[in-house]
Protein backbone atom coordinates (compact mmCIF):
# COMPACT_ATOMS: atom_id res chain seq x y z
CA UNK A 1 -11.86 7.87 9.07
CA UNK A 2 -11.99 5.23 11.84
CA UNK A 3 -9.00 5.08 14.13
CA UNK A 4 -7.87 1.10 14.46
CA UNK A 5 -8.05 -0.34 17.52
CA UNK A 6 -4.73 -0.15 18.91
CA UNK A 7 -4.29 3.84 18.21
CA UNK A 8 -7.85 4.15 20.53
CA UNK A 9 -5.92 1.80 23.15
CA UNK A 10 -3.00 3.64 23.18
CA UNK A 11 -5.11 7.03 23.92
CA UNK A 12 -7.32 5.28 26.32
CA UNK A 13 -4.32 3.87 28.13
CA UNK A 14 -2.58 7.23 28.29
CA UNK A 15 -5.23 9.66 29.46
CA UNK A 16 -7.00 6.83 31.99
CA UNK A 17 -2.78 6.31 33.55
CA UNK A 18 -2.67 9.75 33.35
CA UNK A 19 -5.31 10.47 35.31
CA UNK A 20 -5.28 7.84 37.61
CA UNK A 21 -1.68 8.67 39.00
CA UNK A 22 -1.95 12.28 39.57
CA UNK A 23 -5.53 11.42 41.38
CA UNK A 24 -3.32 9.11 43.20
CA UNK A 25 -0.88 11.12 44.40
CA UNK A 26 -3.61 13.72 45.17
CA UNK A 27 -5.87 11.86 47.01
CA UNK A 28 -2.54 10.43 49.23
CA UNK A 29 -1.53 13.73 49.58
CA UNK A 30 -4.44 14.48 51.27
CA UNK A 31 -4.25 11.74 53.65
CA UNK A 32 -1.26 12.76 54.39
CA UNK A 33 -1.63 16.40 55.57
CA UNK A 34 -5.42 16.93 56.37
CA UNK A 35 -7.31 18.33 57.92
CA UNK A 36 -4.75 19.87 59.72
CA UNK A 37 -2.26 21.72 56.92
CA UNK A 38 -4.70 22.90 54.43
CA UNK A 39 -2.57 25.86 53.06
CA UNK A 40 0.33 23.01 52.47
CA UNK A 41 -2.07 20.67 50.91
CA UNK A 42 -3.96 23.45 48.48
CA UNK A 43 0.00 24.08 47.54
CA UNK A 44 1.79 20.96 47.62
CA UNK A 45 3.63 19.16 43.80
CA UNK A 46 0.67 16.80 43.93
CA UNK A 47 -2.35 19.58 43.83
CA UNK A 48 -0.51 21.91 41.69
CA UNK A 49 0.08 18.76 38.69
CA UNK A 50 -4.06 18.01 38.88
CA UNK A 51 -4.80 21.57 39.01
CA UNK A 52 -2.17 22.05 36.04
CA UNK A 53 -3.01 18.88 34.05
CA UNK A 54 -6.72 20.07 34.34
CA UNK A 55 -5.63 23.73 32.82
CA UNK A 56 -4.07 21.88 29.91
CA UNK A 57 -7.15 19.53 29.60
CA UNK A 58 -10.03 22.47 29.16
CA UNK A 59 -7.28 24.10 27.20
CA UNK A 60 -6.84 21.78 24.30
CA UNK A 61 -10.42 19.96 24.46
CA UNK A 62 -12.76 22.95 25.43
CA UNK A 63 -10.93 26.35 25.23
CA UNK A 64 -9.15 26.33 21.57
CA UNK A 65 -13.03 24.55 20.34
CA UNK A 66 -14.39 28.14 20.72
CA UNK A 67 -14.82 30.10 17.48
CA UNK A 68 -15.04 33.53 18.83
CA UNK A 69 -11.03 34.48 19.23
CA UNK A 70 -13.02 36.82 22.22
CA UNK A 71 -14.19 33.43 24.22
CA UNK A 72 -10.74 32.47 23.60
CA UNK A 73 -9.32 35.06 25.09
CA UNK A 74 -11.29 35.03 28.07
CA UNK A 75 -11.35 31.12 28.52
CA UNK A 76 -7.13 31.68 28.15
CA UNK A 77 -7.51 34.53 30.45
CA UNK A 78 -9.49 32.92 33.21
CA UNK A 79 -7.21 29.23 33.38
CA UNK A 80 -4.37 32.34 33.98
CA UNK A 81 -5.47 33.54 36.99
CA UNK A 82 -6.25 30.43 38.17
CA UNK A 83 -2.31 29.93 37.90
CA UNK A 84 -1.87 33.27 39.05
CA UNK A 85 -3.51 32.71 42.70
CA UNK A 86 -1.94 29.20 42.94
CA UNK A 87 1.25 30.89 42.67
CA UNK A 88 0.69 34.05 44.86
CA UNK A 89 -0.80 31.33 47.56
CA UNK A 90 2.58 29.14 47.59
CA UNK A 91 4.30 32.41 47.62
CA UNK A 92 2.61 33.20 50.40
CA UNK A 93 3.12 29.71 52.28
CA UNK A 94 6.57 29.58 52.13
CA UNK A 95 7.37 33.70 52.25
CA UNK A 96 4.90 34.39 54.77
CA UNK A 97 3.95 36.95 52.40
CA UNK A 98 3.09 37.46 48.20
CA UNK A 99 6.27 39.33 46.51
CA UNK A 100 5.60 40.01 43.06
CA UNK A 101 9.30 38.07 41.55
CA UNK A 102 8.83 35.11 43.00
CA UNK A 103 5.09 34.64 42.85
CA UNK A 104 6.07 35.29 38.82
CA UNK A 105 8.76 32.85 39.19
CA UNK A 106 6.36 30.41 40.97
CA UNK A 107 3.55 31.67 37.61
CA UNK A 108 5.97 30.80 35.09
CA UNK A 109 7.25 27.52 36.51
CA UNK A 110 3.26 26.47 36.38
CA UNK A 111 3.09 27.95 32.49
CA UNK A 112 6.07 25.26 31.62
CA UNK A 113 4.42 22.55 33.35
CA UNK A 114 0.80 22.82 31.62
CA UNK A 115 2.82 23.39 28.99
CA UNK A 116 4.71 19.88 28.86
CA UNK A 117 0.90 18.58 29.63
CA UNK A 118 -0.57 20.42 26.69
CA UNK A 119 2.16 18.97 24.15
CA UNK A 120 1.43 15.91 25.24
CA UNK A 121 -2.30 15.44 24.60
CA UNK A 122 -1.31 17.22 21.41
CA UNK A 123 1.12 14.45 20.64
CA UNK A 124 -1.44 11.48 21.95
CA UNK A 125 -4.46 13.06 19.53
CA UNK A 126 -2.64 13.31 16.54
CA UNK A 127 -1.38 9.59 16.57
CA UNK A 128 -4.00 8.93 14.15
CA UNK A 129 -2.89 11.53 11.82
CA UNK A 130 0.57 9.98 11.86
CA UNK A 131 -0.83 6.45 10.96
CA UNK A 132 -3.17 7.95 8.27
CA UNK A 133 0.43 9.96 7.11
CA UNK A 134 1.91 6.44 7.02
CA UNK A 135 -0.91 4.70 5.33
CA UNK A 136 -0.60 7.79 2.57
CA UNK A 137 2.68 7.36 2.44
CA UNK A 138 2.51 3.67 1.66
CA UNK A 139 -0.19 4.45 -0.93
CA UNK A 140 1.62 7.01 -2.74
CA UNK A 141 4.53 4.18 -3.23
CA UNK A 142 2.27 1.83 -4.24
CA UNK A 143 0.60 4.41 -7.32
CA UNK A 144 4.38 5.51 -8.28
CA UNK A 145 5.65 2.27 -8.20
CA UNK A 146 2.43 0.75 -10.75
CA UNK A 147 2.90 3.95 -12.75
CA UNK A 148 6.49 3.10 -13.26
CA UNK A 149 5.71 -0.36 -14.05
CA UNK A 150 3.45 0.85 -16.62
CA UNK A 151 5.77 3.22 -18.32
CA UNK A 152 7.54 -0.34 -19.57
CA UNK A 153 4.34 -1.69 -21.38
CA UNK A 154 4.61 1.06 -24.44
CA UNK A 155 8.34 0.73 -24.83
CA UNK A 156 7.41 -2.91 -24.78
CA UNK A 157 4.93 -3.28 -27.39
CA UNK A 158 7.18 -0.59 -29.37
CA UNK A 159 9.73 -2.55 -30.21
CA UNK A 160 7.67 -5.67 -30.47
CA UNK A 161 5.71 -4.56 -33.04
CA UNK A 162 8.77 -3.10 -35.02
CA UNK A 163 10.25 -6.40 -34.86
CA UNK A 164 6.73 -8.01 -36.27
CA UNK A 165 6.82 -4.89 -39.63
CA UNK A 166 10.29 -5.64 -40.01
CA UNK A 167 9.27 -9.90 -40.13
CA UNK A 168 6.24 -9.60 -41.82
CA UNK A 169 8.05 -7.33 -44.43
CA UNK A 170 10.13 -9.84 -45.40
CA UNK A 171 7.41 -12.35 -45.69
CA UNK A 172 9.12 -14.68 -42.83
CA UNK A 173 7.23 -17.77 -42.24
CA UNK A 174 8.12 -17.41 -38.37
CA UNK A 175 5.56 -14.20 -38.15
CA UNK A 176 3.25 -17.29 -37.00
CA UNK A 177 5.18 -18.22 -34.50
CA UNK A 178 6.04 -14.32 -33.40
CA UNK A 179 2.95 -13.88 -32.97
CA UNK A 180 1.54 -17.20 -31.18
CA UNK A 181 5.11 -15.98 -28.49
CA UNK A 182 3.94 -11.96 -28.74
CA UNK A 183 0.53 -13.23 -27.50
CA UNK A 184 1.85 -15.43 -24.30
CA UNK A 185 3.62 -12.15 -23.41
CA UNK A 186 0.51 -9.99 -23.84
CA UNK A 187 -1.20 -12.40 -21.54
CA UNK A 188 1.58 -12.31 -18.82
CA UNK A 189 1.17 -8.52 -19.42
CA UNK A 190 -2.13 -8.16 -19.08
CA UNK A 191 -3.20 -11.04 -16.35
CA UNK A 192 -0.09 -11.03 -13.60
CA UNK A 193 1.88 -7.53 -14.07
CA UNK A 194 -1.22 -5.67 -12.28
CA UNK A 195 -0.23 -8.30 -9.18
CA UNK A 196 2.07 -7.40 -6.46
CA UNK A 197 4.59 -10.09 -6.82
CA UNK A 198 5.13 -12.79 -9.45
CA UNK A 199 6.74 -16.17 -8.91
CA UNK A 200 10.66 -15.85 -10.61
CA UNK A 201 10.00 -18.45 -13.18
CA UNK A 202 6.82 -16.57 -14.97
CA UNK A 203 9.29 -13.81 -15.35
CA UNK A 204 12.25 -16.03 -16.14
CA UNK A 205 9.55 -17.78 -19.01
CA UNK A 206 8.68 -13.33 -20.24
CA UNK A 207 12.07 -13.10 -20.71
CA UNK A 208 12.69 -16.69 -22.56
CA UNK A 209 10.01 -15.69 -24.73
CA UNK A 210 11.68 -12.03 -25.48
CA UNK A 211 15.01 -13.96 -26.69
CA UNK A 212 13.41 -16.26 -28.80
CA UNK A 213 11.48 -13.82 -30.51
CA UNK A 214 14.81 -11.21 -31.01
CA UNK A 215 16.47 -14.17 -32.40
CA UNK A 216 13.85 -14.71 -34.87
CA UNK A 217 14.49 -11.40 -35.92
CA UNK A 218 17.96 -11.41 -35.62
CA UNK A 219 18.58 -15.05 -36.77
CA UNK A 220 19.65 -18.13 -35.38
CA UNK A 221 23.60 -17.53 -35.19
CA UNK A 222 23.43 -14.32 -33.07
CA UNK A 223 25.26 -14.26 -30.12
CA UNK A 224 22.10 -14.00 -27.33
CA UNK A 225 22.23 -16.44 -24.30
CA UNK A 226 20.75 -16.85 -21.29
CA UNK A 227 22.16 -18.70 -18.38
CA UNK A 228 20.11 -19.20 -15.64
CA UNK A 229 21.59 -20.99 -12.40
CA UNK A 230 18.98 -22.11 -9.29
CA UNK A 231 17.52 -24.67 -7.53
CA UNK A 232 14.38 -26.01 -9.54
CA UNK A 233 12.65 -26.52 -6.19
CA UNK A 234 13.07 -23.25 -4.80
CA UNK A 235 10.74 -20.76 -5.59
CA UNK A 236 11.00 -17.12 -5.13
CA UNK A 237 9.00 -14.19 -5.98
CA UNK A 238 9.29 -11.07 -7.46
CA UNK A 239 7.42 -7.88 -9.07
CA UNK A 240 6.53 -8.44 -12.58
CA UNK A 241 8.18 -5.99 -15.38
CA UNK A 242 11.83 -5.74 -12.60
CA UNK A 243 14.02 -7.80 -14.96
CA UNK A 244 12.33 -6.51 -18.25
CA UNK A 245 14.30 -2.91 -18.21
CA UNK A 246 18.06 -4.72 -17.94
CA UNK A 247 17.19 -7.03 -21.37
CA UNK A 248 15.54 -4.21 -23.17
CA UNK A 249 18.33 -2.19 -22.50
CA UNK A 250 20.72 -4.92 -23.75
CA UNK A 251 19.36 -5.64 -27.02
CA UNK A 252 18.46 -2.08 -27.37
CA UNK A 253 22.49 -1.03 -27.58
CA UNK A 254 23.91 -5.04 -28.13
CA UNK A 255 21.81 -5.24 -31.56
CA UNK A 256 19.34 -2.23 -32.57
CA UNK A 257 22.83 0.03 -32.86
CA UNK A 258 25.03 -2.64 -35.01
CA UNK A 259 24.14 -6.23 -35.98
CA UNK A 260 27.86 -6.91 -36.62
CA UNK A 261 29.29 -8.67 -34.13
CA UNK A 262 26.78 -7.91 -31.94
CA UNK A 263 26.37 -10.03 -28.14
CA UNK A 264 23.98 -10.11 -25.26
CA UNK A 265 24.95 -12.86 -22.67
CA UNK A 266 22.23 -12.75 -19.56
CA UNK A 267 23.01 -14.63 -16.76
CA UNK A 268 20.28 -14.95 -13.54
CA UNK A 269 21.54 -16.76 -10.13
CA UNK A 270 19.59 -17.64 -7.14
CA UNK A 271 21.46 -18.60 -3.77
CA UNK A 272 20.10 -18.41 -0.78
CA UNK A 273 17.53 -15.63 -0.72
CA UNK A 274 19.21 -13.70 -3.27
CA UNK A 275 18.84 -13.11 -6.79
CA UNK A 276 21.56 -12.20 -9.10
CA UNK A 277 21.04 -10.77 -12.80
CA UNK A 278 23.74 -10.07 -14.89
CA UNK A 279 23.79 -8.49 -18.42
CA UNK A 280 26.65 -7.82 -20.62
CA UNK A 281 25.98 -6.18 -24.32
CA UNK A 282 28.32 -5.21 -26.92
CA UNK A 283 27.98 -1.64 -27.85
CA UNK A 284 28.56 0.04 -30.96
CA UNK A 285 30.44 3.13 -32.04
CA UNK A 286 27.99 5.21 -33.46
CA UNK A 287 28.36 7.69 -36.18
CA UNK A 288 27.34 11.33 -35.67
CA UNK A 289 24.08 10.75 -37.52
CA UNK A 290 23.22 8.06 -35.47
CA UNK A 291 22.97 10.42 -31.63
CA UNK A 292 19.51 10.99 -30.99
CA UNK A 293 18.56 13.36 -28.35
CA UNK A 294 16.03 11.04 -27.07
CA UNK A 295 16.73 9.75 -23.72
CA UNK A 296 15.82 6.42 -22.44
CA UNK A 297 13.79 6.35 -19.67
CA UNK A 298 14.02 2.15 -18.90
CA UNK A 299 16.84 2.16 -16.32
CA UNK A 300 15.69 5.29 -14.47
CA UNK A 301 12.14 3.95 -14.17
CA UNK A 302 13.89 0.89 -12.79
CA UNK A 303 16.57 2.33 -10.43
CA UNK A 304 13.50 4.37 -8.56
CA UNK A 305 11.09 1.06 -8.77
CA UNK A 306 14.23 -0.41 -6.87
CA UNK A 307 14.24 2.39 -4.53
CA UNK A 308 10.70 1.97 -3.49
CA UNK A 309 10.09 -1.56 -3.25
CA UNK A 310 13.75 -2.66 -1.77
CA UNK A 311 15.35 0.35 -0.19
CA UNK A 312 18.63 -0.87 1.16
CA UNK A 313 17.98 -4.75 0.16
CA UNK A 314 19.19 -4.20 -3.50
CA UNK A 315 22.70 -2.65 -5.57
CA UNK A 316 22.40 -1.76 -8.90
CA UNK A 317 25.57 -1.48 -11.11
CA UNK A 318 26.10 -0.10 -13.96
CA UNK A 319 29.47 0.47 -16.35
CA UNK A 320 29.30 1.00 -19.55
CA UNK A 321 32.55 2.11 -21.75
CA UNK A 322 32.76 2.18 -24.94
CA UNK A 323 32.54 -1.55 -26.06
CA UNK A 324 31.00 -3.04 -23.64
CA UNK A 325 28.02 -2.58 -21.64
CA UNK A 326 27.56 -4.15 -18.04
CA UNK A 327 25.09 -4.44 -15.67
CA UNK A 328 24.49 -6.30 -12.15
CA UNK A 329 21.33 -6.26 -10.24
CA UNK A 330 21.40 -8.17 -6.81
CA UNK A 331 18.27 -8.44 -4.64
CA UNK A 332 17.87 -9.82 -1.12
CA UNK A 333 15.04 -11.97 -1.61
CA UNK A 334 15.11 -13.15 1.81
CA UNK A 335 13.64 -9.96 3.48
């Protein structure tokens, strides 16, 4: 996989600043203090980092590349002693003489330097593999999030085709009409939901269509409404299928469970950036014959389709009792 452009500068730019300062200080070191004071240049901060940064270099890009763990060893072995002597020669430039503690001490301040070195080109070569993580990452959403969206069509066409049996059973003369509205939806469906985002009033139009057809199953009279309050000019955007869930959900408990009496009032504001959807059904006492074990997986689908497309920019409430069912969605659009 090809690293972009601004991961290659960012390695580039780290090992060439890298470089280029301890050379620096090297090279002024040596200015500095030769010919004259070789022992206290071979041993001063500024030969010791180049000498250490170059352990940790070979280490990571040449030693570990062996595949005999014995070449290993003897690479590992080898940048050691190297170490070893820098310490027992500093020992000896400031002692006057090479004591075993502190030329360890000296050995083992050296092993946490290249250390720090060695995590760092370990941290600047696996950039990449943190952006390709991220990119992943932001893949994976993407396929969970279309696979819930998905899981809506069936439950969809489910009930939409039990409400066409249950019309054409009766020999309604509005099965035409059903139909003609059932295919508009299939087309919105099938042509926009596999987009990203949807402009508000396709959905708003999905949703017009779903009423009209419940009431032509439910009649006239019923108690269904839809208020929708926003500025005809202003245009937002949405994913296709987010609204969907809350009106299934309504007519699913306001009307499927008891036609008596039965309500679903939607109402859908826009104001400044944000989007407001509010459902209220009526809800049903049902009889012990009527629990089914089956649970409906519409609002969870839609809580974690929240979750991954607006994080913190959304609330979703939810109280139900038993009477009345209400929900609230609220999105900042404005994000």
């Amino acid at each position: 996989m090809k690293q972009p452009k601004i991961i290659k500068a960012i390695k580039i730019t780290f090992h060439s600043g890298l470089i280029s300062v301890l050379v620096f200080l090297w090279v002024k070191k040596a200015l500095e203090t030769l010919p004259d004071q070789w022992l206290f240049f071979l041993t001063s901060d500024a030969t010791e980092n180049v000498l250490i940064a170059g352990v940790a270099y070979v280490l990571f890009y040449y030693a570990f590349t062996f595949r005999s763990i014995w070449l290993k060893a003897a690479m590992i072995s080898s940048l050691g002693l190297i170490l070893a002597g820098l310490a027992a020669l500093k020992d000896y430039r400031i002692h006057q003489l090479i004591s075993g503690r502190s030329t360890f001490d000296y050995f083992s301040s050296f092993l946490g330097i290249a250390l720090l070195f060695y995590l760092l080109l370990y941290f600047i070569s696996r950039i990449d593999e943190f952006n390709r993580f991220k990119k992943l990452e932001r893949e994976l959403a993407v396929a969970q999030e279309q696979l819930l969206r998905n899981q809506l069509h069936p439950h969809f066409l489910y009930n939409a085709f039990n409400s066409l049996y249950s019309l054409s059973l009766k020999n309604r003369p509005e099965v035409a009409d059903y139909i003609l509205k059932l295919s508009a939806m299939m087309r919105y469906i099938t042509d926009d939901v596999s987009l990203e985002k949807v402009p508000l009033s396709k959905e708003i139009d999905f949703i017009q269509k779903y009423i009209a057809i419940e009431k032509l199953r439910f009649g006239t009279d019923a108690s269904i409404d839809l208020v929708i309050e926003k500025d005809e000019n202003e245009e937002v955007f949405i994913e296709p299928f987010l609204l969907i869930p809350l009106v299934e959900n309504a007519f699913k408990h306001g009307f499927y469970t008891n036609a008596k009496d039965a309500y679903v009032h939607l109402k859908l504001t826009i104001k400044a950036g944000e989007l407001v959807f509010e459902v209220k059904n009526s809800v049903a006492e049902k009889k012990h014959f009527q629990h089914s074990p089956r649970k409906g997986r519409g609002l969870d689908s839609l809580k974690q389709r929240l979750n991954l497309l607006y994080q913190k920019d959304f609330s979703l409430m939810i109280r139900p009792d038993s009477h009345c069912f209400r929900s609230k969605l609220t999105i900042n659009l404005s994000k």
